[in-house]
N, C-alpha and C. Protein backbone atom coordinates (compact mmCIF):
# COMPACT_ATOMS: atom_id res chain seq x y z
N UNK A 1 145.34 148.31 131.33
CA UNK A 1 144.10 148.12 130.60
C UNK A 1 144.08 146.74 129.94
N UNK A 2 142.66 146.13 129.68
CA UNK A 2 142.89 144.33 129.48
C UNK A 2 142.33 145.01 127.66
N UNK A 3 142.85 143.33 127.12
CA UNK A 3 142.00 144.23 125.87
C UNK A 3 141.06 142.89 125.44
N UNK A 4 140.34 143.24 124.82
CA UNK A 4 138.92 142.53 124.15
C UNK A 4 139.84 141.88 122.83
N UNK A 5 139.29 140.25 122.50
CA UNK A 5 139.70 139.33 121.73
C UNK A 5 139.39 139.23 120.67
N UNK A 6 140.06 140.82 119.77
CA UNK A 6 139.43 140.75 118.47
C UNK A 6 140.48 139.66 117.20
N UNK A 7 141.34 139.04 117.65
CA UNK A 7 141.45 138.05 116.86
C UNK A 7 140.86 136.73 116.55
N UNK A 8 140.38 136.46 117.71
CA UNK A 8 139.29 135.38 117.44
C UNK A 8 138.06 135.74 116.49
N UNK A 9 137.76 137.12 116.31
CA UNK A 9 136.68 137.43 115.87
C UNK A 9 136.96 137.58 113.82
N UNK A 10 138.36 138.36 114.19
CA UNK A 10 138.68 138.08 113.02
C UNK A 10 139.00 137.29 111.98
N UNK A 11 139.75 135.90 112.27
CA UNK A 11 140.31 134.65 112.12
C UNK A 11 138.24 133.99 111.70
N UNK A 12 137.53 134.05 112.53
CA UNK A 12 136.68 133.52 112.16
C UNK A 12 136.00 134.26 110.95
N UNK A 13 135.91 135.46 111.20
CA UNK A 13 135.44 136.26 109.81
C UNK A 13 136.40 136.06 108.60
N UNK A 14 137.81 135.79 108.28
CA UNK A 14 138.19 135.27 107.52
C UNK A 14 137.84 134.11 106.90
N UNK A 15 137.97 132.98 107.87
CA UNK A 15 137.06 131.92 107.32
C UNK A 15 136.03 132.01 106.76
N UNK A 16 135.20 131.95 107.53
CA UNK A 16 133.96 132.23 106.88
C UNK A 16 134.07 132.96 105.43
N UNK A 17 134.74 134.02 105.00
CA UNK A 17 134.93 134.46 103.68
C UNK A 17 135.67 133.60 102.63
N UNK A 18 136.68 132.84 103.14
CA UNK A 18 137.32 131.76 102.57
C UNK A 18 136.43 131.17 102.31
N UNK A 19 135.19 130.51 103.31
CA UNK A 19 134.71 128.97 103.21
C UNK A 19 133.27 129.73 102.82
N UNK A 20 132.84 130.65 102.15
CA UNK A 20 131.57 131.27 101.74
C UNK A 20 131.19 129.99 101.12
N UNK A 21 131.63 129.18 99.85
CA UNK A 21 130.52 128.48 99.08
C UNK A 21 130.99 127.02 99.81
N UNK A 22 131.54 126.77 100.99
CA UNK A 22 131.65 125.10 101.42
C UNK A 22 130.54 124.71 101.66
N UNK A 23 129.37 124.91 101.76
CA UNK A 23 127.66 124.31 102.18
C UNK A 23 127.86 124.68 103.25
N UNK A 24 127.84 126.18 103.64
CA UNK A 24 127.33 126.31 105.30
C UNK A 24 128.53 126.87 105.99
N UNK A 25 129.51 125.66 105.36
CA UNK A 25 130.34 126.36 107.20
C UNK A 25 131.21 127.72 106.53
N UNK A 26 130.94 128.36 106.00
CA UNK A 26 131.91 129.87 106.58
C UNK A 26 130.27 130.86 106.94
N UNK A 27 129.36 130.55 106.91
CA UNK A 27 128.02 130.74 107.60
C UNK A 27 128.29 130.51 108.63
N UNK A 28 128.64 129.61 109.37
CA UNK A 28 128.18 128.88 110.61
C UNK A 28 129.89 129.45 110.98
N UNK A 29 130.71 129.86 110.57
CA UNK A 29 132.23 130.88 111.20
C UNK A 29 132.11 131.96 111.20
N UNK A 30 131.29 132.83 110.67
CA UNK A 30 130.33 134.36 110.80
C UNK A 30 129.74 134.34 111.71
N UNK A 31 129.05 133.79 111.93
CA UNK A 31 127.72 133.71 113.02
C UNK A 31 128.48 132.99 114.40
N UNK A 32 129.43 132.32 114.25
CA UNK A 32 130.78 132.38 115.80
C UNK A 32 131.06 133.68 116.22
N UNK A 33 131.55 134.19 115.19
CA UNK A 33 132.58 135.50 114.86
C UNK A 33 131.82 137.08 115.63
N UNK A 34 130.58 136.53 115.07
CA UNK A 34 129.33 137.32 115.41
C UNK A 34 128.89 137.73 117.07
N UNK A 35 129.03 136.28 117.15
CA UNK A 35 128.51 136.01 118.94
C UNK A 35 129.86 136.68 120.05
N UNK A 36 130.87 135.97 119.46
CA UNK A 36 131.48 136.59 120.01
C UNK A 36 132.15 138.02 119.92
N UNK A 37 131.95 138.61 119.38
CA UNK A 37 132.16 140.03 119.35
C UNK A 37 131.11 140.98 120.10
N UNK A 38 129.53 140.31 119.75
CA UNK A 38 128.75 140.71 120.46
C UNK A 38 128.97 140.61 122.05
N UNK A 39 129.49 139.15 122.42
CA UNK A 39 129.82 139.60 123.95
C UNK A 39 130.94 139.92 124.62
N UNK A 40 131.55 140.64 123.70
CA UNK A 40 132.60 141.06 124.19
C UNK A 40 132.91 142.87 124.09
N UNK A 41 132.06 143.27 123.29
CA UNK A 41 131.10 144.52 123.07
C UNK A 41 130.34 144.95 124.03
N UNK A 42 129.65 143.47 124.73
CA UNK A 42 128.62 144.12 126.07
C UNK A 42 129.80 144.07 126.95
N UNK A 43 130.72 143.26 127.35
CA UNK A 43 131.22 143.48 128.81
C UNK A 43 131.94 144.74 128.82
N UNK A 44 132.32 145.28 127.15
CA UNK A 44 133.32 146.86 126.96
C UNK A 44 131.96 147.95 127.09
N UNK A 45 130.88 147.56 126.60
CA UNK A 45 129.79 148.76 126.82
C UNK A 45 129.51 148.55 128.45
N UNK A 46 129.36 147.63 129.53
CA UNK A 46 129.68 147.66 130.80
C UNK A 46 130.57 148.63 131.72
N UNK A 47 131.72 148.48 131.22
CA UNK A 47 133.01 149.34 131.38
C UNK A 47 133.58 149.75 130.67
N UNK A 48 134.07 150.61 129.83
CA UNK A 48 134.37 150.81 128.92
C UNK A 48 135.95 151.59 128.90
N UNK A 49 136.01 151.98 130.49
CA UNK A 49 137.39 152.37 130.87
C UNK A 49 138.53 151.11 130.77
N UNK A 50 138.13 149.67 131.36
CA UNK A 50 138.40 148.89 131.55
C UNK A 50 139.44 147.99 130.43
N UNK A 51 139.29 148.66 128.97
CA UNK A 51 139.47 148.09 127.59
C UNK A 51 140.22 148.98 126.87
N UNK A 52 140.84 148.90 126.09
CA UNK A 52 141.32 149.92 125.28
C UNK A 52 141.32 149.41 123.80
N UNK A 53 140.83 148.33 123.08
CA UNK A 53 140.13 148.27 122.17
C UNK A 53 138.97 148.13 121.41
N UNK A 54 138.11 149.29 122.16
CA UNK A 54 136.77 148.76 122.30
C UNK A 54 136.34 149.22 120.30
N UNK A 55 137.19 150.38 119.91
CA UNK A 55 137.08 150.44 118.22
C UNK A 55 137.58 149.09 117.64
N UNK A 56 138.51 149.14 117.89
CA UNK A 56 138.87 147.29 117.28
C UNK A 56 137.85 146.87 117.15
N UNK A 57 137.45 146.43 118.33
CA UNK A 57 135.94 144.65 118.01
C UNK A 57 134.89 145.61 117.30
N UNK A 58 134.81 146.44 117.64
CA UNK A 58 133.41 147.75 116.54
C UNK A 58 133.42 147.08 115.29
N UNK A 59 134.79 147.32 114.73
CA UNK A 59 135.44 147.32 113.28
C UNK A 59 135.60 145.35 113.30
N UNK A 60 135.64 144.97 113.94
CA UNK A 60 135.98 142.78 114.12
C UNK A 60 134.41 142.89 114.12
N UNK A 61 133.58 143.33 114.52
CA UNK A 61 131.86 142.92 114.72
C UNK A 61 131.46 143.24 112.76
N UNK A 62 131.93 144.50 112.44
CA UNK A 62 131.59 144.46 110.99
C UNK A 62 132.10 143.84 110.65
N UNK A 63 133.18 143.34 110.47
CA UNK A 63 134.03 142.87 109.52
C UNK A 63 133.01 141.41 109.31
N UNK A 64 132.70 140.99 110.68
CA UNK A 64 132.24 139.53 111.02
C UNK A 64 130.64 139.55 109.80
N UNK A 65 130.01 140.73 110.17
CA UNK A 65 128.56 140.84 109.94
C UNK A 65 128.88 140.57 108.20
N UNK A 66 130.15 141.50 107.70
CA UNK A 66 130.10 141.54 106.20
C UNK A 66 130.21 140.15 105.66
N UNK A 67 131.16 139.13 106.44
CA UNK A 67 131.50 138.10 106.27
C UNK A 67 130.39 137.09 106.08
N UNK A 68 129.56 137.57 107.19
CA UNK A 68 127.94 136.53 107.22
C UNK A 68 127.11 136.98 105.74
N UNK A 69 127.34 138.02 105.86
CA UNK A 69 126.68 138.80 103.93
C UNK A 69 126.99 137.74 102.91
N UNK A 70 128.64 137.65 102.66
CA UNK A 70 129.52 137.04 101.83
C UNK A 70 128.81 135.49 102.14
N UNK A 71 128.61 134.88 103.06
CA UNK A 71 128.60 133.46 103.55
C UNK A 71 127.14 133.39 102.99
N UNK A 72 125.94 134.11 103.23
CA UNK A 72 124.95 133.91 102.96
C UNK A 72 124.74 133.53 101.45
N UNK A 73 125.51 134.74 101.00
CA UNK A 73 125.29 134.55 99.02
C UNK A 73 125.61 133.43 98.50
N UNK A 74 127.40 132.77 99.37
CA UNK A 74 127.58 131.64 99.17
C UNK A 74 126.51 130.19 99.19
N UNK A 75 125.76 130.43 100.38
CA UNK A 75 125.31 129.36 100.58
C UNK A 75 123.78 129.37 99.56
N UNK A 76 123.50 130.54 99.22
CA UNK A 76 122.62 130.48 98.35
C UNK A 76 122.79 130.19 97.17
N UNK A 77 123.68 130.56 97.01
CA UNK A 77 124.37 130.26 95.27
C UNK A 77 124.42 128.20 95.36
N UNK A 78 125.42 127.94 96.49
CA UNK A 78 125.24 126.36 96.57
C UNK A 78 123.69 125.50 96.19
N UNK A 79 122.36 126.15 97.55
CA UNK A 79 121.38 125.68 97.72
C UNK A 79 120.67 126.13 96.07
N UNK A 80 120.89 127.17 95.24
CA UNK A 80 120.57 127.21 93.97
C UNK A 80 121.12 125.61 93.09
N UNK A 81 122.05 125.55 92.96
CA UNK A 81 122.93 124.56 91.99
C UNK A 81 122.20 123.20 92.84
N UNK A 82 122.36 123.17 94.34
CA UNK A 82 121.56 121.85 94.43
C UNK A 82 120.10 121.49 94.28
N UNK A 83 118.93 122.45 93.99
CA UNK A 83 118.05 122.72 93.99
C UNK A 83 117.50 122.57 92.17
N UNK A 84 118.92 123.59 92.00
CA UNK A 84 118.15 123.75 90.36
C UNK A 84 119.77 122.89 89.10
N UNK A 85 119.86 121.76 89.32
CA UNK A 85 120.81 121.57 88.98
C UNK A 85 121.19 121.56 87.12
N UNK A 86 120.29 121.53 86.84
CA UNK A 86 120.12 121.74 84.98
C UNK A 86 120.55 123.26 84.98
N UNK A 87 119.89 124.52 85.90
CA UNK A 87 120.26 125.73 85.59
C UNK A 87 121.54 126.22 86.26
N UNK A 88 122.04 125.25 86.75
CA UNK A 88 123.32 125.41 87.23
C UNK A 88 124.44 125.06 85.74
N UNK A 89 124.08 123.71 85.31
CA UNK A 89 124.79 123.51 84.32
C UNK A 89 125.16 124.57 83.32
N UNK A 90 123.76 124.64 83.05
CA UNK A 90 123.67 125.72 81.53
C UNK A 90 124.58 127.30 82.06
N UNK A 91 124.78 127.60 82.74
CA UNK A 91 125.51 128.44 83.53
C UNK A 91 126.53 128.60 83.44
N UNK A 92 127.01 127.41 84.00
CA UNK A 92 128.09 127.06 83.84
C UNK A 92 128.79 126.75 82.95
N UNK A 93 128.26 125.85 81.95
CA UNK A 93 128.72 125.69 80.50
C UNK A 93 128.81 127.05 79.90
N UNK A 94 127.80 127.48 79.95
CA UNK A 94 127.84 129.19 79.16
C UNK A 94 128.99 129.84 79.38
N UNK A 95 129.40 129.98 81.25
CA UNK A 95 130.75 130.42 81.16
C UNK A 95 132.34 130.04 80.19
N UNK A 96 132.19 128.73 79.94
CA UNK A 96 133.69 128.05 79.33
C UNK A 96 133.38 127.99 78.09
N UNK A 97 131.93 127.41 77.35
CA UNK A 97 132.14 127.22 76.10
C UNK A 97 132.21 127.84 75.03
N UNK A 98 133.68 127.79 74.45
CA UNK A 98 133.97 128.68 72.94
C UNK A 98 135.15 129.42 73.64
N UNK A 99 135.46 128.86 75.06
CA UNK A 99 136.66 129.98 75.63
C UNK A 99 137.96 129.28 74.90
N UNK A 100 139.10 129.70 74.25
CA UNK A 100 140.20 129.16 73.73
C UNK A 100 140.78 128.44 75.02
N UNK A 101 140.98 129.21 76.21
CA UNK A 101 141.91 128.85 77.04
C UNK A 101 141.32 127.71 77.93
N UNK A 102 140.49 126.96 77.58
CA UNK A 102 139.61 126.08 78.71
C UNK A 102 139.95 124.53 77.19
N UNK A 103 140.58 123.68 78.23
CA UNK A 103 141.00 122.41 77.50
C UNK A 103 140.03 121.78 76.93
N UNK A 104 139.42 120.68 76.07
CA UNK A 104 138.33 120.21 75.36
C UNK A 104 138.35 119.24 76.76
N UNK A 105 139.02 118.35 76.94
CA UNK A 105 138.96 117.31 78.41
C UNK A 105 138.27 118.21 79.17
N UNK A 106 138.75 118.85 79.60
CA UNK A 106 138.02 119.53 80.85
C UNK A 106 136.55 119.87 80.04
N UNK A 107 135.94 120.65 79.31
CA UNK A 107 134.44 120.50 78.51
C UNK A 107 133.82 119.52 78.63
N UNK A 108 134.38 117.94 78.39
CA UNK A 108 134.24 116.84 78.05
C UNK A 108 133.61 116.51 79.41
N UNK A 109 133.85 117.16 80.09
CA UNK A 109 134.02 116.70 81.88
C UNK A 109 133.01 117.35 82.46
N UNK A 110 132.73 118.57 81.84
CA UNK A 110 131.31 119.67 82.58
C UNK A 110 130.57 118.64 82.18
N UNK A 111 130.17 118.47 80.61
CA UNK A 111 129.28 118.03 79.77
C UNK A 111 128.77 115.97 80.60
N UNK A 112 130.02 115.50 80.51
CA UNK A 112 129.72 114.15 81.03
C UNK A 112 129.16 114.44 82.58
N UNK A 113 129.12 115.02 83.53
CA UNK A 113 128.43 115.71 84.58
C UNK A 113 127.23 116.12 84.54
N UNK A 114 127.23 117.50 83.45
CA UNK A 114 125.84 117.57 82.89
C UNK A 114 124.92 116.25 82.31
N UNK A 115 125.12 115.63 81.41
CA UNK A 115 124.40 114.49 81.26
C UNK A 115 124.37 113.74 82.29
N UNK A 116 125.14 113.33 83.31
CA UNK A 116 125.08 112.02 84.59
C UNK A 116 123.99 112.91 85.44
N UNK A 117 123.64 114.22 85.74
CA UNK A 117 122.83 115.26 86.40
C UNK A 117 121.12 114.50 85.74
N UNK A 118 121.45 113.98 84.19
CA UNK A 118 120.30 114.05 83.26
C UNK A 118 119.80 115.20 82.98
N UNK A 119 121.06 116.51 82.89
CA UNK A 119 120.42 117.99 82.05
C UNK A 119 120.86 118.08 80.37
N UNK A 120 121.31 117.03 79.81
CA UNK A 120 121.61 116.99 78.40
C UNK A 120 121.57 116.02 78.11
């Protein structure tokens, strides 16, 4: 029995979860991950004697689809901050400021960002 190439499918669905907020590309390693599982799904729905991991890529096709989920939010969350970059700041600042464990340099550093943005 031959078996269907669910490590390629997986390896790319990893990425893509790794690289969710890089601008795009763990989007664009989902939607690889995607294609190919899909055709490798039709040549096992073809024959299906022929394969003996045809649950594998089932379970590599979700895994891929969840990954494109994860990649999407990423890239929205990015296209937010580049879009709305003042409400990115304030966000962001909100998260660290008044935290003990977050250095004043590093504050110093959102804030000089925030102002070079022109949101303070």
């Amino acid at each position: 029995m031959q078996k269907l190439n669910t490590t390629a499918v997986y390896i790319l669905s990893i990425v893509g979860i790794l690289c969710c907020c890089v601008y795009g590309l763990g989007t664009v390693a989902a939607i690889i991950a995607i294609v190919i599982a899909t055709k490798e799904l039709k040549k096992y729905d073809e024959n299906p004697d022929l394969y003996s991991n045809g649950k594998a890529m089932k379970t590599a096709k979700t895994v891929s689809i969840i990954s494109l989920l994860i990649s999407f939010i990423g890239l929205a969350f990015v296209i937010w901050s580049l879009v709305n970059p003042c409400a990115f700041f304030d966000w962001y600042i909100g998260l660290f400021e008044g935290n003990p464990n977050v250095p004043a340099e590093s504050m110093d550093q959102i804030y000089k960002a925030a102002e070079e943005a022109g949101c303070r």
